[in-house]
Protein backbone atom coordinates (compact mmCIF):
# COMPACT_ATOMS: atom_id res chain seq x y z
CA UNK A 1 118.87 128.52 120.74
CA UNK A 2 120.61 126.58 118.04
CA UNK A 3 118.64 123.48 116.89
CA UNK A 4 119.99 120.72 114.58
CA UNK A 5 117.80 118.41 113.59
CA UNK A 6 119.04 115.19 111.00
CA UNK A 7 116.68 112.95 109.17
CA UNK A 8 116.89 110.22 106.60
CA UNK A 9 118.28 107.39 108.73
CA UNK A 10 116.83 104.03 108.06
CA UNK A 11 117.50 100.23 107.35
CA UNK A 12 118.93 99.79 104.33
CA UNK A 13 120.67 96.44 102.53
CA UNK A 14 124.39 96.48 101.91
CA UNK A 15 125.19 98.34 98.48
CA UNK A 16 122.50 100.52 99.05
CA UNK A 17 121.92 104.40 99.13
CA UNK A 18 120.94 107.23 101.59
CA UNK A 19 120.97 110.64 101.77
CA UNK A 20 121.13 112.24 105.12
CA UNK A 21 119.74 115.64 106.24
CA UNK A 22 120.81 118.41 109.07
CA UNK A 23 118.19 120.91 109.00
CA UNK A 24 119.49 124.01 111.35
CA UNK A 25 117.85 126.61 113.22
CA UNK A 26 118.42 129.53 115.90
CA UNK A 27 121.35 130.82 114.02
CA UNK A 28 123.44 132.30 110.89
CA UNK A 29 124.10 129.40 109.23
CA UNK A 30 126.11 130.39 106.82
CA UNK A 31 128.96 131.39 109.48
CA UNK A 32 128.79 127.62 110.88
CA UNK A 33 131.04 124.93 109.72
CA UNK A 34 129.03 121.42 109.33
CA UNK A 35 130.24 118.35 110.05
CA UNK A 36 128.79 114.46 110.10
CA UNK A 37 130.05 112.26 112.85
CA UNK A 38 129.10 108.72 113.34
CA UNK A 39 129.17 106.47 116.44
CA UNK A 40 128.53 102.89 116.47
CA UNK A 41 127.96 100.62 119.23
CA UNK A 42 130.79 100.39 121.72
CA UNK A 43 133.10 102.63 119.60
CA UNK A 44 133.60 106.23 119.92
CA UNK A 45 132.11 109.33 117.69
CA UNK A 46 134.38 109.44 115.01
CA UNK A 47 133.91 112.36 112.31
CA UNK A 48 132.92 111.12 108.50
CA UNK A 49 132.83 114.38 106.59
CA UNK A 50 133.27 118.71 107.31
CA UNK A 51 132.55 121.18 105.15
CA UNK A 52 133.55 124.65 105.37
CA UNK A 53 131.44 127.75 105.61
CA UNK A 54 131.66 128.69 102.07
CA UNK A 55 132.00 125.10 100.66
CA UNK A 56 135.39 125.88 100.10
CA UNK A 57 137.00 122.88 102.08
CA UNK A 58 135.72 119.45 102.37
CA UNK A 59 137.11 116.80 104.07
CA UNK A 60 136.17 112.98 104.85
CA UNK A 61 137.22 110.10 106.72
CA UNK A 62 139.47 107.58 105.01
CA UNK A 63 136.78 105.24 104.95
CA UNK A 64 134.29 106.48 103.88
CA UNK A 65 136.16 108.15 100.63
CA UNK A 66 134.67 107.79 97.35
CA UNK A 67 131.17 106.64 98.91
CA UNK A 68 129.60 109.63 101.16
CA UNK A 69 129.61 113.13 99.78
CA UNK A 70 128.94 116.05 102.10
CA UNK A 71 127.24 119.18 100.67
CA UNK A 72 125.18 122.37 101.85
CA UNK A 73 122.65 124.84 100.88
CA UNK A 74 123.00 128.02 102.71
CA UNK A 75 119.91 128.96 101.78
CA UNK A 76 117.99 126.40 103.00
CA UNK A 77 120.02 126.06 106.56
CA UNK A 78 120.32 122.45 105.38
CA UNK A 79 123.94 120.31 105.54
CA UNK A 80 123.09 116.71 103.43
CA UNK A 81 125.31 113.31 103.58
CA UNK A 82 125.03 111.43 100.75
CA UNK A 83 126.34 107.58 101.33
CA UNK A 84 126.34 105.05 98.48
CA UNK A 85 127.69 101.48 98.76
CA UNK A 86 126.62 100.97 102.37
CA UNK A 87 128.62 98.39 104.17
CA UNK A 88 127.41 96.86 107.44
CA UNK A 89 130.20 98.49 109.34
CA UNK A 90 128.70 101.81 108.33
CA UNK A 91 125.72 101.23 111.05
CA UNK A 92 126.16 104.02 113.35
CA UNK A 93 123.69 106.57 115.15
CA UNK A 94 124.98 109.87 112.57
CA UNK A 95 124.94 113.21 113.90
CA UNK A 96 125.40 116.47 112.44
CA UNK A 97 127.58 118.91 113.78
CA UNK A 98 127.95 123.28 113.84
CA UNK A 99 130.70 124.32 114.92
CA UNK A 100 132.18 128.15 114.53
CA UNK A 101 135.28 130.57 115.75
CA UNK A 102 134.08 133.83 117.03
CA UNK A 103 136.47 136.11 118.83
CA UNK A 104 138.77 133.73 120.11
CA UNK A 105 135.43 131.17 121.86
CA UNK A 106 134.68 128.40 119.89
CA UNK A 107 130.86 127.18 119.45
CA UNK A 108 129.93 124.15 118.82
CA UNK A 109 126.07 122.15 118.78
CA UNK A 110 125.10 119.24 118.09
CA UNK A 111 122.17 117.07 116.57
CA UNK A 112 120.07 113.99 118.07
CA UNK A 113 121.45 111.74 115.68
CA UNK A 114 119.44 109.45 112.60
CA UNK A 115 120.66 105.86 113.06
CA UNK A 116 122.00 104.28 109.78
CA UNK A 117 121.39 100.50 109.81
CA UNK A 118 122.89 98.37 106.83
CA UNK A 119 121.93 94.53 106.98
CA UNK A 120 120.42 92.09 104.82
């Protein structure tokens, strides 16, 4: 059973920091690509930042580039989100997201979600 649990959510003033954390279980995590989505109130899941398997692609959401900065450690089964320069239109419930391609079936699992709240 795969398990995804993210931490480090929390109320935070505008211009401020966070660092998010996926913490994985149940499964090779090295084989999974990771992924942050965010979903605020009345607006759909929209995806913030992927990273490959082997680190070797990363990819972010037009808004959020130049302020959140996805990384892993395979050894840890960990996937972080690092977000600088909050806005208040980055409050969002943020889950993390494993997702791999075996033999033609795609997998994919998701977290709980850590709510992000930016206000002053």
């Amino acid at each position: 059973q795969v398990q995804l649990v993210e931490s480090g959510g929390g109320l935070v003033q505008p211009g401020g920091s966070l660092r998010l954390s996926c913490a994985a279980s149940g499964c090779t995590f090295s084989n999974y690509a990771m992924s942050w989505y965010r979903q605020a109130p009345g607006k759909e899941r929209e995806l913030v930042a992927l990273i490959t398997s082997a680190s070797d692609t990363i990819n972010y959401a037009d808004s959020v580039k130049g302020r959140f900065a996805i990384s892993r450690d395979n050894a840890k089964n960990t996937v972080y989100l690092r977000i600088t320069s909050l806005k208040p239109e980055d409050t969002a419930l943020y889950y993390c997201n494993a997702k791999r391609n075996r033999a033609g079936v795609s997998y994919t699992y998701w977290g709980q979600g850590t709510q992000v709240t930016v206000s002053s």
